[in-house]
C-alpha atoms as a PDB file:
ATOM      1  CA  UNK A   1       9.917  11.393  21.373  1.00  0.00           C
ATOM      2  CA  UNK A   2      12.558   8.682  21.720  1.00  0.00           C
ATOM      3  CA  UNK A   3      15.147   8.207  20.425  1.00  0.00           C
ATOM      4  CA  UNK A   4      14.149   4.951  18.710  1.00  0.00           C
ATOM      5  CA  UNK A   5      11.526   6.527  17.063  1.00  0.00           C
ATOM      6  CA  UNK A   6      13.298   9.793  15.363  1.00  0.00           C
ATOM      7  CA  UNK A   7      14.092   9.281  11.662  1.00  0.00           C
ATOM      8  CA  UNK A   8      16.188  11.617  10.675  1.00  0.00           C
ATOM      9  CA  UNK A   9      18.864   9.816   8.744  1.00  0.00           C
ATOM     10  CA  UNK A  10      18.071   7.219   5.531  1.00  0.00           C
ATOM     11  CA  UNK A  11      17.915   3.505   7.613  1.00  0.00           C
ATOM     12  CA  UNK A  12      16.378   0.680   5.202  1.00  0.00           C
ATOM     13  CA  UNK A  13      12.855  -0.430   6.759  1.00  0.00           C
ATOM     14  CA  UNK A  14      11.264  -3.398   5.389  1.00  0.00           C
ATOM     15  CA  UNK A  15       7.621  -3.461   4.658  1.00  0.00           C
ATOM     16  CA  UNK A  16       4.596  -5.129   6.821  1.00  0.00           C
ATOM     17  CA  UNK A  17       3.877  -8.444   4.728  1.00  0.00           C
ATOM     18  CA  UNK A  18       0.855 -11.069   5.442  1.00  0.00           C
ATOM     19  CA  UNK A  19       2.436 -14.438   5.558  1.00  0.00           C
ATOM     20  CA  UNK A  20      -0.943 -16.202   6.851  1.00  0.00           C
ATOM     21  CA  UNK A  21      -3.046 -17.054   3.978  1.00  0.00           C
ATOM     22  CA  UNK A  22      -7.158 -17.320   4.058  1.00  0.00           C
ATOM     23  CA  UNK A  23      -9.450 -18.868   2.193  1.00  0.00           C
ATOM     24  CA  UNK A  24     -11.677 -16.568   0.032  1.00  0.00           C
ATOM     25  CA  UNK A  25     -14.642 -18.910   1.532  1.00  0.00           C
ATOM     26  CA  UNK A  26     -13.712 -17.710   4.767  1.00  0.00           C
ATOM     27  CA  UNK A  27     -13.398 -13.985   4.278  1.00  0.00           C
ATOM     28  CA  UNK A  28     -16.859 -13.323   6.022  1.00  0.00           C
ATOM     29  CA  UNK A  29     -15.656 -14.640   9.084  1.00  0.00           C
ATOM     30  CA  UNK A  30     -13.270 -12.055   9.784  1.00  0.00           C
ATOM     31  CA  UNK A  31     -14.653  -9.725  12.924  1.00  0.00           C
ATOM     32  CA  UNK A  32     -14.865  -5.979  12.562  1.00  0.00           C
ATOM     33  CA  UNK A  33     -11.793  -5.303  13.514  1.00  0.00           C
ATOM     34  CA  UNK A  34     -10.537  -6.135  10.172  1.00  0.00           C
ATOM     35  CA  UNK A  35     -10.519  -4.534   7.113  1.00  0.00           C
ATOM     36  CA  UNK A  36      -8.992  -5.043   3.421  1.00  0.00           C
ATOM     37  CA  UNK A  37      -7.222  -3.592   1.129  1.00  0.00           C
ATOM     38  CA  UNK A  38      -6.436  -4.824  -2.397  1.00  0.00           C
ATOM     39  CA  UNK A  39      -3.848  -6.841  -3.359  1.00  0.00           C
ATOM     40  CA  UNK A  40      -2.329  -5.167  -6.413  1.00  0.00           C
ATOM     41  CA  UNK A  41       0.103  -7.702  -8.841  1.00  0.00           C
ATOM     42  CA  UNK A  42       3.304  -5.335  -8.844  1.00  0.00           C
ATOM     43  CA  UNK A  43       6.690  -5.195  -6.783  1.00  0.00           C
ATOM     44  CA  UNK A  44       6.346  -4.103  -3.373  1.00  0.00           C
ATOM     45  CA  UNK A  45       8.105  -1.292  -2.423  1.00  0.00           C
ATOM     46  CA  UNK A  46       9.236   1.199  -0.465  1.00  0.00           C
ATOM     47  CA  UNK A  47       9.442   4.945  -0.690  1.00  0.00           C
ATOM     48  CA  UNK A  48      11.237   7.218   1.322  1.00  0.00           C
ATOM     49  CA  UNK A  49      11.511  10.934   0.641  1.00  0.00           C
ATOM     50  CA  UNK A  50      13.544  13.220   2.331  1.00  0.00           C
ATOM     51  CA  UNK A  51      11.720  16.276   3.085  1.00  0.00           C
ATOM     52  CA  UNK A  52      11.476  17.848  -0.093  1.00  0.00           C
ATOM     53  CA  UNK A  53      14.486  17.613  -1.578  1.00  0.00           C
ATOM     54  CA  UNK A  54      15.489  13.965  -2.604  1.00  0.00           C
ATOM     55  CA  UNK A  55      13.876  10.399  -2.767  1.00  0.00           C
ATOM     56  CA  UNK A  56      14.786   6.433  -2.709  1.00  0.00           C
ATOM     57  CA  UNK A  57      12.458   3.195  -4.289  1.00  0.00           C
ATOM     58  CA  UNK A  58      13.741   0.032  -3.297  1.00  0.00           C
ATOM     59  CA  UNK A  59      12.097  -3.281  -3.136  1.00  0.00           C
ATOM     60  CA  UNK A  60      10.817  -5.640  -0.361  1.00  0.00           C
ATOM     61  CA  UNK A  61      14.150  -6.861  -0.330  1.00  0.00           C
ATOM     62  CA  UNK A  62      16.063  -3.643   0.486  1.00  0.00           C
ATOM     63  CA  UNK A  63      17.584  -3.289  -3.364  1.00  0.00           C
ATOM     64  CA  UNK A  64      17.088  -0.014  -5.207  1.00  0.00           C
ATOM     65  CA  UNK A  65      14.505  -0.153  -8.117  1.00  0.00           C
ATOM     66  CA  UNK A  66      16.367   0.299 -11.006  1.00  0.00           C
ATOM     67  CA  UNK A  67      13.313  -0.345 -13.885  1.00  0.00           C
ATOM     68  CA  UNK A  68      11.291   2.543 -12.758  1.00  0.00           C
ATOM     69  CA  UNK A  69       9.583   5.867 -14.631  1.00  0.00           C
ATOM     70  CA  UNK A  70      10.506   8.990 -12.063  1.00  0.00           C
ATOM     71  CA  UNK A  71       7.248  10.257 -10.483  1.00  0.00           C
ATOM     72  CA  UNK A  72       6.958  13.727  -8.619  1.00  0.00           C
ATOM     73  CA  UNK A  73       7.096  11.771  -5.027  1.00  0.00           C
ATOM     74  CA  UNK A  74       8.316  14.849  -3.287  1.00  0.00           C
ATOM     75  CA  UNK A  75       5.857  16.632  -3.870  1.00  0.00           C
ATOM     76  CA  UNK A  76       3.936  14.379  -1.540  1.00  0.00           C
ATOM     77  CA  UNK A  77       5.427  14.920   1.684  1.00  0.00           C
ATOM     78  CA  UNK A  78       4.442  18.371   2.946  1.00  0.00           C
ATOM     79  CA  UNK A  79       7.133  18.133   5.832  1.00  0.00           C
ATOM     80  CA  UNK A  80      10.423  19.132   5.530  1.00  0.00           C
ATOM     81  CA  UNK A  81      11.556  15.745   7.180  1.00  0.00           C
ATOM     82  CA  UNK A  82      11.603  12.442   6.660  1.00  0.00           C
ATOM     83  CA  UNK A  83       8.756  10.486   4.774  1.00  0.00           C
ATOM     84  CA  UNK A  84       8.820   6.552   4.886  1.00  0.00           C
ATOM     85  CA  UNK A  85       5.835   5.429   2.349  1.00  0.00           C
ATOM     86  CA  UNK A  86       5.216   1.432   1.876  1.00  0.00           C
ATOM     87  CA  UNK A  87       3.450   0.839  -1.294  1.00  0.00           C
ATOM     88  CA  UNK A  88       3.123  -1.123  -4.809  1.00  0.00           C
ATOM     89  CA  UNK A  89       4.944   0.071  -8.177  1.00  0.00           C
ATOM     90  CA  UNK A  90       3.080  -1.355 -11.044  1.00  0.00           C
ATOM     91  CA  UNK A  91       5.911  -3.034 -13.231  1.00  0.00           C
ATOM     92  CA  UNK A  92       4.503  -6.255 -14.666  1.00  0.00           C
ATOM     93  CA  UNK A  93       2.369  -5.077 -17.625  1.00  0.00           C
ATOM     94  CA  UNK A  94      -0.911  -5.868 -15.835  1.00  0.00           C
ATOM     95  CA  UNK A  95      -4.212  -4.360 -17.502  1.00  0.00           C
ATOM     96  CA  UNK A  96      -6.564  -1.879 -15.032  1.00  0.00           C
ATOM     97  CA  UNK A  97      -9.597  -1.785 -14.446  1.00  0.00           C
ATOM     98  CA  UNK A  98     -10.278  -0.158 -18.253  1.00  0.00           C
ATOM     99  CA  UNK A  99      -8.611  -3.412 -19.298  1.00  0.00           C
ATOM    100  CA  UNK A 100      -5.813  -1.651 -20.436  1.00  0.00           C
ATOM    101  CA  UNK A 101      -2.166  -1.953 -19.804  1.00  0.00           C
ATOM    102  CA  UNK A 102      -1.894  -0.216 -16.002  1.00  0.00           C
ATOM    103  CA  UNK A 103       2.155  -0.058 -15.772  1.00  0.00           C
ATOM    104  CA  UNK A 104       4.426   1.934 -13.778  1.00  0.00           C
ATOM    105  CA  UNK A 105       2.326   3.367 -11.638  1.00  0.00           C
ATOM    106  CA  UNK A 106       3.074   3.800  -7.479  1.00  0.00           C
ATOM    107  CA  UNK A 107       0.318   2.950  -4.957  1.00  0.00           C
ATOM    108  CA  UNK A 108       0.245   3.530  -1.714  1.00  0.00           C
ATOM    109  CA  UNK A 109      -0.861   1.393   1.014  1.00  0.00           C
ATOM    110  CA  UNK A 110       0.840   1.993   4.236  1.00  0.00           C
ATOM    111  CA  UNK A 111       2.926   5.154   5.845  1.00  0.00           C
ATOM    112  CA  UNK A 112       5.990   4.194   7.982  1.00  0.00           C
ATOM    113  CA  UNK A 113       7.247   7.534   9.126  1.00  0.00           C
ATOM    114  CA  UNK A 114       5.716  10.772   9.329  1.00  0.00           C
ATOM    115  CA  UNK A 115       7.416  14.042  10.124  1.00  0.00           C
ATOM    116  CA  UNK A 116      10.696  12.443  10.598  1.00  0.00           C
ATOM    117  CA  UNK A 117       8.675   9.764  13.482  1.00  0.00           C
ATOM    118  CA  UNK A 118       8.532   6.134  12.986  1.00  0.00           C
ATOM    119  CA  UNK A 119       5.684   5.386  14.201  1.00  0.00           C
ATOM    120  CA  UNK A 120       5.909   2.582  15.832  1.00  0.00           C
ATOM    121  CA  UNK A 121       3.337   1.406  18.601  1.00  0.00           C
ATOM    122  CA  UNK A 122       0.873   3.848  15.987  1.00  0.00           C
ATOM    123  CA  UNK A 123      -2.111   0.853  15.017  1.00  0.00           C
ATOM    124  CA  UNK A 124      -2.798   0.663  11.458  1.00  0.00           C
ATOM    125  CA  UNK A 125      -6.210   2.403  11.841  1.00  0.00           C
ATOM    126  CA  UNK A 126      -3.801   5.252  12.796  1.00  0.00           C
ATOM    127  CA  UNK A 127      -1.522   5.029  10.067  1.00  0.00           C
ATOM    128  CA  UNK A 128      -4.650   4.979   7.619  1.00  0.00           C
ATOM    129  CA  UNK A 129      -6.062   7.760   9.327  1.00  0.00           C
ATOM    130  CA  UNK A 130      -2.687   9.682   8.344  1.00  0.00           C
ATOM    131  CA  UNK A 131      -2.784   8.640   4.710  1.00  0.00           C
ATOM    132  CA  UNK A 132      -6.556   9.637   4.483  1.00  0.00           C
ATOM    133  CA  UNK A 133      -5.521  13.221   6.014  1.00  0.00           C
ATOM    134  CA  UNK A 134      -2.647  13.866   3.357  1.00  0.00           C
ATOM    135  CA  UNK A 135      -4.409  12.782   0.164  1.00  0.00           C
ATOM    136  CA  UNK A 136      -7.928  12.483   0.854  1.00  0.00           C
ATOM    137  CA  UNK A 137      -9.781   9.426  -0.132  1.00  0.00           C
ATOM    138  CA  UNK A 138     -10.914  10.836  -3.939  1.00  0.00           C
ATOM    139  CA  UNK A 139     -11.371   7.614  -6.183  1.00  0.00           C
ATOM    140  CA  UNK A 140     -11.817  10.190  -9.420  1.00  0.00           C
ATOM    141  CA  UNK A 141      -9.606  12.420 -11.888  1.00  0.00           C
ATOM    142  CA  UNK A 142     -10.567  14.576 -14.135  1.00  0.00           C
ATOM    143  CA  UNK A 143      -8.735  14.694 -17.411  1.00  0.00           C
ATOM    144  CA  UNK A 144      -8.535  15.882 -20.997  1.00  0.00           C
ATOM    145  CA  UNK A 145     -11.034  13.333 -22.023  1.00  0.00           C
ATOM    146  CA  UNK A 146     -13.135  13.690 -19.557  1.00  0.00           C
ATOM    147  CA  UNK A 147     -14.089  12.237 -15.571  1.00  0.00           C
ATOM    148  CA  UNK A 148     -11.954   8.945 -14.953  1.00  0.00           C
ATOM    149  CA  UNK A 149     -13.678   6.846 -12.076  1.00  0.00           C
ATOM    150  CA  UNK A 150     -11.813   3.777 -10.516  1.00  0.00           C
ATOM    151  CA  UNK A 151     -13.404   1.141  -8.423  1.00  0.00           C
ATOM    152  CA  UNK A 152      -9.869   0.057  -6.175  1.00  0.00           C
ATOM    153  CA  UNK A 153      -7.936   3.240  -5.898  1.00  0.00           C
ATOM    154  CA  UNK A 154      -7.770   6.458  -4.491  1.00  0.00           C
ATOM    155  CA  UNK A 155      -6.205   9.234  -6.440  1.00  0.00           C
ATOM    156  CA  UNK A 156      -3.630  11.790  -5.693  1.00  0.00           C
ATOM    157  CA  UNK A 157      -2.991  15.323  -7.503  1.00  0.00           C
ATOM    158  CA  UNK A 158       0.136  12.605  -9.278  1.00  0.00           C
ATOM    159  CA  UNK A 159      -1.707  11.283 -11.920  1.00  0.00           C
ATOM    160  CA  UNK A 160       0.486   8.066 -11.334  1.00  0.00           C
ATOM    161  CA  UNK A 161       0.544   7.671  -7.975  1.00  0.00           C
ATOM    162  CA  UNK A 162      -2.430   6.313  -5.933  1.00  0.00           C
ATOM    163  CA  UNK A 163      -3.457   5.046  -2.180  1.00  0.00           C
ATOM    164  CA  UNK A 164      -5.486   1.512  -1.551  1.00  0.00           C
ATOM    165  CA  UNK A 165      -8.925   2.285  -0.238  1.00  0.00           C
ATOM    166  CA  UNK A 166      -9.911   0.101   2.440  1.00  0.00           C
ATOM    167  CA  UNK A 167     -13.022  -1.670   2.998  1.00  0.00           C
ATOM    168  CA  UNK A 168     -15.043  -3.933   5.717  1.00  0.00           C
ATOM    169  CA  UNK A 169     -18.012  -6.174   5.338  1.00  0.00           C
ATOM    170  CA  UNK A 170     -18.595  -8.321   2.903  1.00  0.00           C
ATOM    171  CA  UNK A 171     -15.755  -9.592   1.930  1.00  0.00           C
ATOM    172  CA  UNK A 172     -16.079 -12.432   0.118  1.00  0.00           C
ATOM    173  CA  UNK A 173     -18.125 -10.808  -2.127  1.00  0.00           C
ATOM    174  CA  UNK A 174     -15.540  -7.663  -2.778  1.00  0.00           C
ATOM    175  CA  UNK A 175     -12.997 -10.827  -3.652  1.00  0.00           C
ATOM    176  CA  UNK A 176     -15.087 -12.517  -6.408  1.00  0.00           C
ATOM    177  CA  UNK A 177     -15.527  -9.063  -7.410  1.00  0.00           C
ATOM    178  CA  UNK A 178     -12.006  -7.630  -7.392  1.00  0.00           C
ATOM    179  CA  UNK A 179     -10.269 -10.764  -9.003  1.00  0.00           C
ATOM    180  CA  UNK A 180     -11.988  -9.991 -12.230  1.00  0.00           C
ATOM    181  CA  UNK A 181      -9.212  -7.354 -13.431  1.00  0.00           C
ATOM    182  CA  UNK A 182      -5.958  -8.328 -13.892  1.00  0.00           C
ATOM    183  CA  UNK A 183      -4.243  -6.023 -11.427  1.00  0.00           C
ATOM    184  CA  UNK A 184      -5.571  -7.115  -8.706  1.00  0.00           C
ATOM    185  CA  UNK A 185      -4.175 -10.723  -7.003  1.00  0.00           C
ATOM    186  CA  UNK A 186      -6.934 -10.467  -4.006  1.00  0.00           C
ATOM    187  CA  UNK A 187      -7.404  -9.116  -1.107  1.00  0.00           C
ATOM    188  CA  UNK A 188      -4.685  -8.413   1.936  1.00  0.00           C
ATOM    189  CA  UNK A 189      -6.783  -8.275   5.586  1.00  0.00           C
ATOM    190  CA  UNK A 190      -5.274  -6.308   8.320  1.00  0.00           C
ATOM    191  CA  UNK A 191      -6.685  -5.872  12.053  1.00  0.00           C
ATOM    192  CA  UNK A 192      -6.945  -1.822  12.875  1.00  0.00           C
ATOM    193  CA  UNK A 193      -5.661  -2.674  16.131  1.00  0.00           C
ATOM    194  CA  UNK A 194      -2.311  -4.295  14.830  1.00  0.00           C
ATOM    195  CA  UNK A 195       0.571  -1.890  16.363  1.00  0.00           C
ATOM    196  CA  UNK A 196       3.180  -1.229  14.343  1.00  0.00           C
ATOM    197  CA  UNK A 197       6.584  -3.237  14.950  1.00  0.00           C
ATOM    198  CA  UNK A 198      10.082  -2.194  14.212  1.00  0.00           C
ATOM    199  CA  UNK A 199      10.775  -3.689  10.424  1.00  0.00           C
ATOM    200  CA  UNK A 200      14.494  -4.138  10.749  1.00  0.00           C
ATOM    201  CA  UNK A 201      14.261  -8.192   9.307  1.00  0.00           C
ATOM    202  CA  UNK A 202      12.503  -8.805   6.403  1.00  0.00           C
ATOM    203  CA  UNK A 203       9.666 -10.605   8.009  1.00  0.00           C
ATOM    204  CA  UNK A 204       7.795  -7.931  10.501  1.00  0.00           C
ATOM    205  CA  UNK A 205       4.407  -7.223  11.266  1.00  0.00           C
ATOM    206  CA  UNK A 206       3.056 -10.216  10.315  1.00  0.00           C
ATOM    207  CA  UNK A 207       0.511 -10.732  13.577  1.00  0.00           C
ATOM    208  CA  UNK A 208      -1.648  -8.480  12.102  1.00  0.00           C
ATOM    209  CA  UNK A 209      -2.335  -9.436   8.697  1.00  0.00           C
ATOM    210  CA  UNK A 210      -3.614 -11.896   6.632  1.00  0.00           C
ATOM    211  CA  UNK A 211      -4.424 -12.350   2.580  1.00  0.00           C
ATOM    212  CA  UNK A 212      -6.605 -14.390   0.436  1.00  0.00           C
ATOM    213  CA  UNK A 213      -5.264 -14.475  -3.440  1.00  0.00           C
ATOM    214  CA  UNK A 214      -6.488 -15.846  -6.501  1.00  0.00           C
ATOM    215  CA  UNK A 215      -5.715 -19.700  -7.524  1.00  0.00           C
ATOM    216  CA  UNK A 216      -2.403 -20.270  -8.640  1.00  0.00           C
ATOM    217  CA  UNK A 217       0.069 -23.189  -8.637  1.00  0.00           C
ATOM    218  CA  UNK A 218       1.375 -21.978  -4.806  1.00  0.00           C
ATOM    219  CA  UNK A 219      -2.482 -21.345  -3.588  1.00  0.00           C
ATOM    220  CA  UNK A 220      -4.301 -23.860  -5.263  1.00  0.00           C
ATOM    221  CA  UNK A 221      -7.889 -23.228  -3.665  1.00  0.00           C
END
């Protein structure tokens, strides 16, 4: 292990972001090295844990999230090192899938360290591999009244916390699909090849990535 890739110590990473848009009309185009993951309206974030004793939220602009309901994120690392977790905390009052108010909520869509390693060079396919192994790929809870099913997430013993489940092939059709619920702004594409790049400016890892998102007044498709 290098030096340059042993986290032992809280440094402020910024998280992957697609900058190159798509056009939904063009998502069937994309080869198979691609996949997608939802794009969920929120604030993203990232999460880092220190073994299992502390945590930090901040933003995509390295500030601390301040308007935030404490979750049991600890209790998601099962090393006793560092834990760097890129994700989306649900703070704008957007309705679920239920079409109900889905708010404060954390979900995960990317893993930046791992034992106390950045792992950078590791391809996203890699990374995902990682998330898969530590919480499982479950989109189902049981609760008090009753089974709970969700089309776009993955769920985690944290009743509030979730991971993005990926998917490949028809993706147009998963876009026309998804945009229907509130939460979800479309679809963010990334290559399982991309290698991961050190995020040290706010801009990083943007190679490897793409997104199509609904209409609005910026993407007027």
């Amino acid at each position: 292990m290098s030096a340059f890739t042993e986290y032992q110590t809280f440094v402020y990473l910024y998280p992957p972001r697609a900058e190159t848009v798509i056009h939904p009309n063009d998502l069937d185009s994309i080869g198979d090295d691609w996949i997608a993951q939802p794009k969920y309206n929120g604030c993203c974030s990232v999460l880092f844990i220190n073994g299992q004793k502390d945590y930090k939220l901040y933003n995509r602009h390295g500030t601390k999230l301040t308007l935030q309901i404490p979750h049991n994120y600890i209790d998601l690392n099962d090393s006793e090192k560092y834990m760097v977790l890129c994700g989306e905390y649900l703070n704008k009052n957007k309705k679920g899938e239920d079409g109900k108010p889905f708010n404060h909520k954390f979900i995960i869509w990317d893993i930046l360290v791992w034992k106390g390693t950045y792992l950078v060079g590791k391809t996203f396919e890699e990374r995902v591999a990682i998330l898969h192994e530590l919480f499982g790929t479950n989109n189902s809870r049981v609760t008090q009244d009753g089974l709970m099913l969700f089309n776009h997430l993955h769920t985690t013993i944290h009743k509030d916390i979730f991971v993005a489940p990926c998917y490949s092939g028809y993706l147009k059709n998963l876009y026309e699909d998804i945009i229907n619920t509130d939460l979800y702004e479309g679809l963010v594409l990334k290559n399982l090849r991309g290698k991961l790049d050190p995020g040290f400016k706010q801009k990083n890892n943007f190679g490897w990535q793409l997104k199509a998102r609904k209409r609005n007044k910026s993407y007027p498709f």
